[in-house]
PDB file of N, CA and C in Angstrom:
ATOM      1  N   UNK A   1      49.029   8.421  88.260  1.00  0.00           N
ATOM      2  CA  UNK A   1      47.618   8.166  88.133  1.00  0.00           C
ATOM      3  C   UNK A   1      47.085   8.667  86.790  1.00  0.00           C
ATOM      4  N   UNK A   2      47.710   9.770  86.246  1.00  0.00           N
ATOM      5  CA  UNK A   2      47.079  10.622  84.857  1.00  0.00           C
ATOM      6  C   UNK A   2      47.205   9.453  84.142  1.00  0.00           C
ATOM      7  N   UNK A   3      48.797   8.803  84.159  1.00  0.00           N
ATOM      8  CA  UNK A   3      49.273   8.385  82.972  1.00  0.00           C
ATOM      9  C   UNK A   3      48.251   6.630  82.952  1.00  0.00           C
ATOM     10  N   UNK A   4      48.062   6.588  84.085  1.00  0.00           N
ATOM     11  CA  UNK A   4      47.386   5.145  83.810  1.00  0.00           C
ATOM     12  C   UNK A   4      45.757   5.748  83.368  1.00  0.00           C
ATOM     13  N   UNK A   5      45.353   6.418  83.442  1.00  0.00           N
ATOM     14  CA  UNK A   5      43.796   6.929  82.860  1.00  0.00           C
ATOM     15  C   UNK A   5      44.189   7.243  81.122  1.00  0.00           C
ATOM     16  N   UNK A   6      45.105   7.530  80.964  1.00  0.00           N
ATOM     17  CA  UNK A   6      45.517   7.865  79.724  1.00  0.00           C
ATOM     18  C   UNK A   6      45.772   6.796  78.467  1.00  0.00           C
ATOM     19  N   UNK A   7      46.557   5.854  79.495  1.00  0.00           N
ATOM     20  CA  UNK A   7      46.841   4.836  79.086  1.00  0.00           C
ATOM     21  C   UNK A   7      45.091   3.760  78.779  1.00  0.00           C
ATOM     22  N   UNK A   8      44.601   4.027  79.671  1.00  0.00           N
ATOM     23  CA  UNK A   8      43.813   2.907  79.725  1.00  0.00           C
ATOM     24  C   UNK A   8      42.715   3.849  78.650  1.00  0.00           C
ATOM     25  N   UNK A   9      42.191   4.783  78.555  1.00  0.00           N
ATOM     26  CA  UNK A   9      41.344   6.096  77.673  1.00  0.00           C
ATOM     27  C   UNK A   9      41.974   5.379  75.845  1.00  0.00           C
ATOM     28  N   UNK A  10      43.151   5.322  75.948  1.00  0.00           N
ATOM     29  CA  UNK A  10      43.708   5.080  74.468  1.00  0.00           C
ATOM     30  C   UNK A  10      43.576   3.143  74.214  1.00  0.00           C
ATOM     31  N   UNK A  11      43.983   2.472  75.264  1.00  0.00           N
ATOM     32  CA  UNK A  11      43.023   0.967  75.117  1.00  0.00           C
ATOM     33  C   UNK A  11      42.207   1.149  74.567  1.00  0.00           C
ATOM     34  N   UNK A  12      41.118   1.914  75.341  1.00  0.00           N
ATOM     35  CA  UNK A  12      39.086   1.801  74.884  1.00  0.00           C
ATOM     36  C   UNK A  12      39.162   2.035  73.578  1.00  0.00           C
ATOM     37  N   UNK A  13      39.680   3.374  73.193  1.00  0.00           N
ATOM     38  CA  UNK A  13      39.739   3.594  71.812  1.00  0.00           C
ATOM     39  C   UNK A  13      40.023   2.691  70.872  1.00  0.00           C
ATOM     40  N   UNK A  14      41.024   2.339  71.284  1.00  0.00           N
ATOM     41  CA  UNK A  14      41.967   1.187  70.106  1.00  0.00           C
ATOM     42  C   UNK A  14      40.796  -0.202  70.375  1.00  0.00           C
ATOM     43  N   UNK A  15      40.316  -0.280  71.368  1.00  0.00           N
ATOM     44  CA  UNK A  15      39.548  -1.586  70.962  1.00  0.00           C
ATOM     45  C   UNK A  15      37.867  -1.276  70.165  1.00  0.00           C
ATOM     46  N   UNK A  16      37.814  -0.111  70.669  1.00  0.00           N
ATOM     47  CA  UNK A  16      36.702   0.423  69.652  1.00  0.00           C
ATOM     48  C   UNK A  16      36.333   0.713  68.396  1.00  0.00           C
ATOM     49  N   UNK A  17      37.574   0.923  68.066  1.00  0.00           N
ATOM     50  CA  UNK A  17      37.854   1.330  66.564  1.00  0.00           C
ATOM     51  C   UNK A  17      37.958  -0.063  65.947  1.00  0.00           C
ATOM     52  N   UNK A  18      38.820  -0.844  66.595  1.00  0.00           N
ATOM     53  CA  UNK A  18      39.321  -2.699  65.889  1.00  0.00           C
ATOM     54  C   UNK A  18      37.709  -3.528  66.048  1.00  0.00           C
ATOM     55  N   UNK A  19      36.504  -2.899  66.757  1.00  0.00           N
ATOM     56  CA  UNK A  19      35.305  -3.358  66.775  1.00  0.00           C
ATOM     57  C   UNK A  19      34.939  -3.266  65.397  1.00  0.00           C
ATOM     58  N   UNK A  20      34.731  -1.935  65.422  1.00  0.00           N
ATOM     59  CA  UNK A  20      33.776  -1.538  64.462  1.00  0.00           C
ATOM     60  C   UNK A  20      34.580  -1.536  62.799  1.00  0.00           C
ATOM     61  N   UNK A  21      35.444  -1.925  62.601  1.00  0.00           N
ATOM     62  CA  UNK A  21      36.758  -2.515  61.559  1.00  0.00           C
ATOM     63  C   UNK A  21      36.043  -3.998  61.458  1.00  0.00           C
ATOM     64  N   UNK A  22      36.076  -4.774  62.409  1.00  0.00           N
ATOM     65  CA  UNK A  22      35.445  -5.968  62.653  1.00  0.00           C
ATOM     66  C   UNK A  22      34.228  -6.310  61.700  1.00  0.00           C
ATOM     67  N   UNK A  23      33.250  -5.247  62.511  1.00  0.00           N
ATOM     68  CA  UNK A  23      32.010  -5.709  62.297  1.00  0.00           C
ATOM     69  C   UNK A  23      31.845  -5.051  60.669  1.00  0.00           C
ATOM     70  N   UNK A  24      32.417  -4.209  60.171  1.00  0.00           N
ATOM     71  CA  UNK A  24      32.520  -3.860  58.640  1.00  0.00           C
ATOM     72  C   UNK A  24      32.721  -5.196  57.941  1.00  0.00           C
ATOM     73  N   UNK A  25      33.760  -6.139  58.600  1.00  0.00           N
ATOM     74  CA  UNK A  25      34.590  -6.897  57.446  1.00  0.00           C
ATOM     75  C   UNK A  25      33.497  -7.997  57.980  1.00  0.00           C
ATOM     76  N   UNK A  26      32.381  -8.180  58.548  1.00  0.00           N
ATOM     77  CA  UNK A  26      31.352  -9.353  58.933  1.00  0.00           C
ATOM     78  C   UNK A  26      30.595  -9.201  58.125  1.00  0.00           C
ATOM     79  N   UNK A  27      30.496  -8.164  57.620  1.00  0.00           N
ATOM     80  CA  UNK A  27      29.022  -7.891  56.484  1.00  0.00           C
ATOM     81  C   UNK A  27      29.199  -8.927  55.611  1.00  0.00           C
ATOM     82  N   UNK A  28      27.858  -9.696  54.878  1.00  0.00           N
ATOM     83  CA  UNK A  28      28.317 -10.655  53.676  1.00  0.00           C
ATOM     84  C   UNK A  28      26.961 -10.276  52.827  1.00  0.00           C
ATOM     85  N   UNK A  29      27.620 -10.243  51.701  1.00  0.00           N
ATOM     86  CA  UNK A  29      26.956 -10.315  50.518  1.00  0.00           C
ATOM     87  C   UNK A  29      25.551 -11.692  50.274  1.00  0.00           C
ATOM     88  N   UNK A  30      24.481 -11.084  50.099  1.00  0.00           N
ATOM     89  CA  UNK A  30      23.565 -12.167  50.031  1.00  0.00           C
ATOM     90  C   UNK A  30      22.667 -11.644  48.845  1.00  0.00           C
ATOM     91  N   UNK A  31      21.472 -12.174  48.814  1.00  0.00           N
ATOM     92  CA  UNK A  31      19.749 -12.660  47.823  1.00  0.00           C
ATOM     93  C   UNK A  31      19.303 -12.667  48.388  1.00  0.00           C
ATOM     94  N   UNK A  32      17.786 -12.179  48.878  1.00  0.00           N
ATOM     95  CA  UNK A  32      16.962 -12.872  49.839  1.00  0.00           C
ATOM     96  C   UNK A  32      15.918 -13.811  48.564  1.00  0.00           C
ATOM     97  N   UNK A  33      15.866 -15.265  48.920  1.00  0.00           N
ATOM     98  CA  UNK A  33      15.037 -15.888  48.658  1.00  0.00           C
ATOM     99  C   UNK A  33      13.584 -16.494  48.992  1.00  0.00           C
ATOM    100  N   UNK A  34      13.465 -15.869  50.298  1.00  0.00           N
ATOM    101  CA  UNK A  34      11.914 -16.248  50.632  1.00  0.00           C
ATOM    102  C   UNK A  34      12.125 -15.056  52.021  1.00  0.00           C
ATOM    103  N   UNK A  35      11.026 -14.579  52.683  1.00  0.00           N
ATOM    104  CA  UNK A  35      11.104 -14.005  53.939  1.00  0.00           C
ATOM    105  C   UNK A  35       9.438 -14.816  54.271  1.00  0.00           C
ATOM    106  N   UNK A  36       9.837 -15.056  55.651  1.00  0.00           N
ATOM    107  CA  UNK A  36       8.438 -15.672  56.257  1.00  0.00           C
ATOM    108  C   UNK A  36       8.525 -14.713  57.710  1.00  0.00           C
ATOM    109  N   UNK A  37       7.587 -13.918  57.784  1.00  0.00           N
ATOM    110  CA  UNK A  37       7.333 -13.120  58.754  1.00  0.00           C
ATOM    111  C   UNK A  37       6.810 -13.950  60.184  1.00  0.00           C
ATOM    112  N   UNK A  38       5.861 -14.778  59.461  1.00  0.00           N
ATOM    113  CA  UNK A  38       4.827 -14.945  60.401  1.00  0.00           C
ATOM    114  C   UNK A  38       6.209 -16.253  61.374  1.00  0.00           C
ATOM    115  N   UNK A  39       6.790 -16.844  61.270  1.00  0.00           N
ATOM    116  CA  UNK A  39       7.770 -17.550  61.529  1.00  0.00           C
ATOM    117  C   UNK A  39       9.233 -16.755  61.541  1.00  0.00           C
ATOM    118  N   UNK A  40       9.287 -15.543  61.842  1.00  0.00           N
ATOM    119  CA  UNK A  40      10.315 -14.962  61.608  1.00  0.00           C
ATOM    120  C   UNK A  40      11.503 -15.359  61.490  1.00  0.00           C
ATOM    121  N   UNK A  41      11.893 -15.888  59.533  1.00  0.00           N
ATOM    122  CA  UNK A  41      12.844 -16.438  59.581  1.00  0.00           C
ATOM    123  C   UNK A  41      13.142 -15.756  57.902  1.00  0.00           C
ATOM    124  N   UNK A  42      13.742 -15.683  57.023  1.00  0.00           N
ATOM    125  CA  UNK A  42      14.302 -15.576  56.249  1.00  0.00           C
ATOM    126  C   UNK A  42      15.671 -16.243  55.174  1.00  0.00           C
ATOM    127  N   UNK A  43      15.278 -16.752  54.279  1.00  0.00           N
ATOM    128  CA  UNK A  43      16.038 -17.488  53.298  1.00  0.00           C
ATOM    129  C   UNK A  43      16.957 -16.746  52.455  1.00  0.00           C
ATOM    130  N   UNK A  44      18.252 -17.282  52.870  1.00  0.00           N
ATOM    131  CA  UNK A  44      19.118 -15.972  51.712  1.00  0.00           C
ATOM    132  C   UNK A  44      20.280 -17.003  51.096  1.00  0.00           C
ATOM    133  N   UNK A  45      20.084 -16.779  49.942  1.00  0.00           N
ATOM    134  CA  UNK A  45      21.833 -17.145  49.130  1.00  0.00           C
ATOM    135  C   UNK A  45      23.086 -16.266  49.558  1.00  0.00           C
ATOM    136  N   UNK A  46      23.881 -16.797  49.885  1.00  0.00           N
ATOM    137  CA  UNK A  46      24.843 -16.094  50.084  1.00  0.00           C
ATOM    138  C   UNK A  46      26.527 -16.658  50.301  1.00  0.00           C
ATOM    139  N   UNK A  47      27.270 -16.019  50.364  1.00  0.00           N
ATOM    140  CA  UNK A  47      28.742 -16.277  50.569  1.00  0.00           C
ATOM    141  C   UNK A  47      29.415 -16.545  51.819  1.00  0.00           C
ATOM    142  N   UNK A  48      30.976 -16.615  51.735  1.00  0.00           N
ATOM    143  CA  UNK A  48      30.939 -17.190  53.098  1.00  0.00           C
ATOM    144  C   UNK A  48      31.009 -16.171  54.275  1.00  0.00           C
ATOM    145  N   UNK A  49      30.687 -16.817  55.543  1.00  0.00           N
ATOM    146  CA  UNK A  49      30.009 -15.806  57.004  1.00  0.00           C
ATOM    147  C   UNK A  49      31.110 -16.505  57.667  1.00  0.00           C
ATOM    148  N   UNK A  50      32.523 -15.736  56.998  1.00  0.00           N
ATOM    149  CA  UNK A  50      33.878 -16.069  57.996  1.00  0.00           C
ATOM    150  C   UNK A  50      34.116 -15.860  59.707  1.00  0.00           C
ATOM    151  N   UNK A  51      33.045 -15.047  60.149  1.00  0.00           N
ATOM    152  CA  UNK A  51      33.324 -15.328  61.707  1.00  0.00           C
ATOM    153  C   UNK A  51      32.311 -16.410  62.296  1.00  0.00           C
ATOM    154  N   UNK A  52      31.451 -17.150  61.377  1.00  0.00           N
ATOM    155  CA  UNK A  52      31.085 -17.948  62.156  1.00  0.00           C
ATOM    156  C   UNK A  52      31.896 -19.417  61.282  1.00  0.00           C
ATOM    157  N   UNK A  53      32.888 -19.100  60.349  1.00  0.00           N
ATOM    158  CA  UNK A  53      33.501 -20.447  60.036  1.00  0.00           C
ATOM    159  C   UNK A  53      33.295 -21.007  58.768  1.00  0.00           C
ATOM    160  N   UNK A  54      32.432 -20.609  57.981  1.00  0.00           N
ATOM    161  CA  UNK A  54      31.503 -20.737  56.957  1.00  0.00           C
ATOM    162  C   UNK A  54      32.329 -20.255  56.023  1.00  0.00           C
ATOM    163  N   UNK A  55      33.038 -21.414  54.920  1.00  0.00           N
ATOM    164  CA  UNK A  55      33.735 -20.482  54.192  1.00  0.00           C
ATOM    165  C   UNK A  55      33.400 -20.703  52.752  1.00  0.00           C
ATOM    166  N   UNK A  56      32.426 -21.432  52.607  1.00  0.00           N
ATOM    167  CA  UNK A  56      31.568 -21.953  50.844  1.00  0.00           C
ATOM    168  C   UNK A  56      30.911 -21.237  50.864  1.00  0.00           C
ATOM    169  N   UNK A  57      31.246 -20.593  49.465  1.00  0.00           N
ATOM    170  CA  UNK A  57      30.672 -19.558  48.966  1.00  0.00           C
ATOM    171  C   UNK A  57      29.093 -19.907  47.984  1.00  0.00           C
ATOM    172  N   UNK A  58      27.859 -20.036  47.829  1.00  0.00           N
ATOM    173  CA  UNK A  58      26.870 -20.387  47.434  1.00  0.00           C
ATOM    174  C   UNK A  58      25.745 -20.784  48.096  1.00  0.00           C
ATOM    175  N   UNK A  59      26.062 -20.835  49.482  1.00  0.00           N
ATOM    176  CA  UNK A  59      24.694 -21.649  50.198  1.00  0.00           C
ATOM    177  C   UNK A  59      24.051 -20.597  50.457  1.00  0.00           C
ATOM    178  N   UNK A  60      22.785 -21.709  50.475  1.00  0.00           N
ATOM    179  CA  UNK A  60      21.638 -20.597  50.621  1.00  0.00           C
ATOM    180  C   UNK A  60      20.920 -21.440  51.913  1.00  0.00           C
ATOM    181  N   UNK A  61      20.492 -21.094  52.891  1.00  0.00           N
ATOM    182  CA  UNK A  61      20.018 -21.229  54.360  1.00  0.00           C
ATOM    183  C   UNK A  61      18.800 -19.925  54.939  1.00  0.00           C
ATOM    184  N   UNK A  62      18.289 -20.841  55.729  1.00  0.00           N
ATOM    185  CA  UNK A  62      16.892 -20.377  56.596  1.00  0.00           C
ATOM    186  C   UNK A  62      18.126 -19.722  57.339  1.00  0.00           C
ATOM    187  N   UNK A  63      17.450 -18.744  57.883  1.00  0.00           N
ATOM    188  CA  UNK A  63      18.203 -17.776  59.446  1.00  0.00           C
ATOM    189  C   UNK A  63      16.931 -17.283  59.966  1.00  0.00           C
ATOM    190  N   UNK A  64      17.178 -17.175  61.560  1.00  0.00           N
ATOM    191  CA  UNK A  64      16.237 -16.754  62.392  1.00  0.00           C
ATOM    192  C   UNK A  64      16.672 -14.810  62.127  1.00  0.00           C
ATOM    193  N   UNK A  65      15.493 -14.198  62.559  1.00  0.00           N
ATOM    194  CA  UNK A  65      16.258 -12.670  62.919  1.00  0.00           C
ATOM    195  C   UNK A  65      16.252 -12.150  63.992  1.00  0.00           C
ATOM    196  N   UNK A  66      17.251 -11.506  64.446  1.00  0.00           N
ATOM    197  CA  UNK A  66      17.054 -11.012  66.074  1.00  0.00           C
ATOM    198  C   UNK A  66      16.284 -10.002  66.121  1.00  0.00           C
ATOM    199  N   UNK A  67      15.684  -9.113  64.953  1.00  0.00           N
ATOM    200  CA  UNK A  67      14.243  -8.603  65.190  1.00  0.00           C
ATOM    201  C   UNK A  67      13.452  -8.342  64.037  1.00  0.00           C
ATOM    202  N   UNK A  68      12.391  -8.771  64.103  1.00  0.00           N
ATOM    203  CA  UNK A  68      11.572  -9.256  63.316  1.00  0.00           C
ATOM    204  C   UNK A  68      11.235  -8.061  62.250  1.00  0.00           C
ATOM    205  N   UNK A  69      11.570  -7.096  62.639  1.00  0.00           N
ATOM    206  CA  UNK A  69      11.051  -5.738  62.038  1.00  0.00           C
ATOM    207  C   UNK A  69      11.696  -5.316  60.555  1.00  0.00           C
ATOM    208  N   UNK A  70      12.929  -6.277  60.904  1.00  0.00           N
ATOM    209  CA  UNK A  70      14.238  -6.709  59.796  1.00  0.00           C
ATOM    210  C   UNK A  70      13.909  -7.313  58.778  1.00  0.00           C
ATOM    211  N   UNK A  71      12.716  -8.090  58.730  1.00  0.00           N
ATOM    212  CA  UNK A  71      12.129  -8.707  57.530  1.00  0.00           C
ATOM    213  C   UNK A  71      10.836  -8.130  56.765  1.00  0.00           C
ATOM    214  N   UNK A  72      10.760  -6.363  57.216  1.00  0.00           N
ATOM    215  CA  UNK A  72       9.980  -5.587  56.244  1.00  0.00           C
ATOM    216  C   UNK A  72      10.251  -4.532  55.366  1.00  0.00           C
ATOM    217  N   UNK A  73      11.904  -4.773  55.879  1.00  0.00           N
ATOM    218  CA  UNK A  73      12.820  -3.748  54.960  1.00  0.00           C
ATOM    219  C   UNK A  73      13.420  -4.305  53.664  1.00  0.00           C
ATOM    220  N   UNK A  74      12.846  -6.094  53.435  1.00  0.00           N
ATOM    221  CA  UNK A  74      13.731  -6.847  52.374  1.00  0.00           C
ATOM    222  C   UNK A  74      12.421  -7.813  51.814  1.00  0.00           C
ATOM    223  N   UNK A  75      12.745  -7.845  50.238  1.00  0.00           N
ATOM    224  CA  UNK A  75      11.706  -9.125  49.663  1.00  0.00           C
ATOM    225  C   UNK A  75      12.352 -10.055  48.746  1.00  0.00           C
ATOM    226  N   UNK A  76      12.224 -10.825  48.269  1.00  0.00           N
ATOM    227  CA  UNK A  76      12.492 -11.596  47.321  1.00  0.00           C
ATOM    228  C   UNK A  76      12.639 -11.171  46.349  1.00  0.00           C
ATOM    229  N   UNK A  77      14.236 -11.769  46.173  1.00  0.00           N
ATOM    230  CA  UNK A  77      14.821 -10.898  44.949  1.00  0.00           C
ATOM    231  C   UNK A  77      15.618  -9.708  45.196  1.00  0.00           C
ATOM    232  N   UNK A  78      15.917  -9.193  46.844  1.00  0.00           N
ATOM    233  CA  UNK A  78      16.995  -8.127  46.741  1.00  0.00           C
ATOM    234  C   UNK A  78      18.335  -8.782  46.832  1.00  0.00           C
ATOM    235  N   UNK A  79      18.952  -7.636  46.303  1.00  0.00           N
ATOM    236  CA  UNK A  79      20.909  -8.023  46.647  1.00  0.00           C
ATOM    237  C   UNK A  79      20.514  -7.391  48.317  1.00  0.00           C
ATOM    238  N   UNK A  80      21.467  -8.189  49.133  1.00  0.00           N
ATOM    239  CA  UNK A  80      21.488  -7.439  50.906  1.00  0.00           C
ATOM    240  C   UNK A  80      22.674  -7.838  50.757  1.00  0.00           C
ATOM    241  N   UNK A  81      23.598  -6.977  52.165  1.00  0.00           N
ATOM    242  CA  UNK A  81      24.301  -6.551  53.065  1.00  0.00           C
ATOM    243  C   UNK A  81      23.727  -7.466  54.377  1.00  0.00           C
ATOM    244  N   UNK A  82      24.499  -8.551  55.116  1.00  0.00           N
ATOM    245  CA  UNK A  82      24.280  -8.647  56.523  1.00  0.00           C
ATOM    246  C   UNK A  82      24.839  -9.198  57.152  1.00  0.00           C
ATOM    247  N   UNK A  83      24.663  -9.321  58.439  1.00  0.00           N
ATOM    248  CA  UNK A  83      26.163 -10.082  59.596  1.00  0.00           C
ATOM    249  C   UNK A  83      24.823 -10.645  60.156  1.00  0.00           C
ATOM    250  N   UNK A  84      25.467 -11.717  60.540  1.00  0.00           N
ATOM    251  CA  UNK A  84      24.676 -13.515  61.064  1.00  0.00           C
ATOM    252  C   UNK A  84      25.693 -13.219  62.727  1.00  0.00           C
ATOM    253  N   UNK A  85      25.099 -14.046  63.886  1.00  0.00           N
ATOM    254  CA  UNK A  85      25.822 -14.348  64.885  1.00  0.00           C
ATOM    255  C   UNK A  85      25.254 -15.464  65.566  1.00  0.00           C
ATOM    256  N   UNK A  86      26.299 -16.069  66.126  1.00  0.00           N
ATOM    257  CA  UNK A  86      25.749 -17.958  66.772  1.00  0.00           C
ATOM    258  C   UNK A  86      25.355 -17.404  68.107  1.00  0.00           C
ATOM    259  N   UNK A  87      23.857 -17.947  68.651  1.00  0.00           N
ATOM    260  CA  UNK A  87      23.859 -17.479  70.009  1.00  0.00           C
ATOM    261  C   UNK A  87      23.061 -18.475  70.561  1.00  0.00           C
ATOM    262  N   UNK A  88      22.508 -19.045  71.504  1.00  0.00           N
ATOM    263  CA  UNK A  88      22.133 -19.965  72.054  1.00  0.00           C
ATOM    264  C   UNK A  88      21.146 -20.637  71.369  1.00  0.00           C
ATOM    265  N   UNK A  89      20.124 -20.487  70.943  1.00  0.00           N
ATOM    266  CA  UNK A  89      19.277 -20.982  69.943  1.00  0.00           C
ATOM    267  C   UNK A  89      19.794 -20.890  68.513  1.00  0.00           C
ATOM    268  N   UNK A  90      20.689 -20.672  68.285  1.00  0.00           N
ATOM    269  CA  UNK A  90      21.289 -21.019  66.839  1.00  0.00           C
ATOM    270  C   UNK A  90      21.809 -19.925  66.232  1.00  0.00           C
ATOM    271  N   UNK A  91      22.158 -19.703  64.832  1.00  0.00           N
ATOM    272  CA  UNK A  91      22.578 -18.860  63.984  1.00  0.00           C
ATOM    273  C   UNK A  91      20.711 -17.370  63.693  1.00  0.00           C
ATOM    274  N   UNK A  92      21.583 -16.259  64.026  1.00  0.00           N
ATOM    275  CA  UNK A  92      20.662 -15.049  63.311  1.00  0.00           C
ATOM    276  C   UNK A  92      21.262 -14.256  63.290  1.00  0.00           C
ATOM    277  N   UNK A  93      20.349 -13.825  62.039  1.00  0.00           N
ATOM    278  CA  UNK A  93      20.684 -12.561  61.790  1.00  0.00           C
ATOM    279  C   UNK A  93      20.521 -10.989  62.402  1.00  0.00           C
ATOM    280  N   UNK A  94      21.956 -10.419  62.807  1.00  0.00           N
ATOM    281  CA  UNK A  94      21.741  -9.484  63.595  1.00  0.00           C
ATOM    282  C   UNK A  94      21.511  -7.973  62.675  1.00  0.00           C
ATOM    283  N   UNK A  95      21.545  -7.967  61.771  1.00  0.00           N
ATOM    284  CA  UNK A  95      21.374  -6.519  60.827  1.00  0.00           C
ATOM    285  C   UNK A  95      21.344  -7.031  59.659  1.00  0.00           C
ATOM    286  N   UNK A  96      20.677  -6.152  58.910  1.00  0.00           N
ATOM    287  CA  UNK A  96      20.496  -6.443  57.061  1.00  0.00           C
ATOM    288  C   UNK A  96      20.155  -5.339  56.508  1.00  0.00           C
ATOM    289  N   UNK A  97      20.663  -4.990  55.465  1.00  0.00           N
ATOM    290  CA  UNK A  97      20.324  -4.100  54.598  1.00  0.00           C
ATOM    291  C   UNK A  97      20.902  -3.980  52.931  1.00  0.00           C
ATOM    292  N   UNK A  98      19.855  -3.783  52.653  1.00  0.00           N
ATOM    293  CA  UNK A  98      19.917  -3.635  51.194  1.00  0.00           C
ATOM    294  C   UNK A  98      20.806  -3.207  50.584  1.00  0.00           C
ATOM    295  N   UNK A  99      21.668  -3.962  49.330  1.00  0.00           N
ATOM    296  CA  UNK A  99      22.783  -4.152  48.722  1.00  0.00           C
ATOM    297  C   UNK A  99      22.716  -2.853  47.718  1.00  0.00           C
ATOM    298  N   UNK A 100      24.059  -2.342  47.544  1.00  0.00           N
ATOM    299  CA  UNK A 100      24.161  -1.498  46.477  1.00  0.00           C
ATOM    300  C   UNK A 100      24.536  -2.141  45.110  1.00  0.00           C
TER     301      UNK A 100
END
């Protein structure tokens, strides 16, 4: 019984760690080119967003945000950091932050 709690304790880990490895290598390099609050949506140039398939590097696209609060930390004209995800109403953005 230890050894299967043990066993299964070092799974969680190992899939926790290969998460958050994951979600590092999702980040993509962008511009923000317009933010529209009142429509909470945001315009960014950017590169390709390999977990959703996207592998041309230059487009620039509207994205919804999964919270709106996300579009008072960025203006036109920053370098950002962010990971996009496909979810029933379409492509958004789930985190962003400002590029070094």
């Amino acid at each position: 019984m230890t050894t299967n709690k043990l066993a299964a304790a070092t799974l969680a880990i190992s899939l926790l760690s290969s998460s958050a490895i994951f979600a590092q290598d999702a980040m993509v390099n962008g511009e923000v080119k317009k933010v529209d609050e009142t429509a909470k949506k945001i315009t960014l140039k950017h590169g390709p967003i390999k977990n959703l398939g996207m592998e041309e590097d230059g487009m620039t696209m509207v994205f919804k945000v999964k919270d709106p609060a996300m579009l008072k930390q960025v203006k036109a004209g920053d370098k950002v950091q962010f990971s996009a995800e496909r979810g029933d109403d379409g492509i958004a953005i789930t985190k962003i932050q400002k590029g070094k």
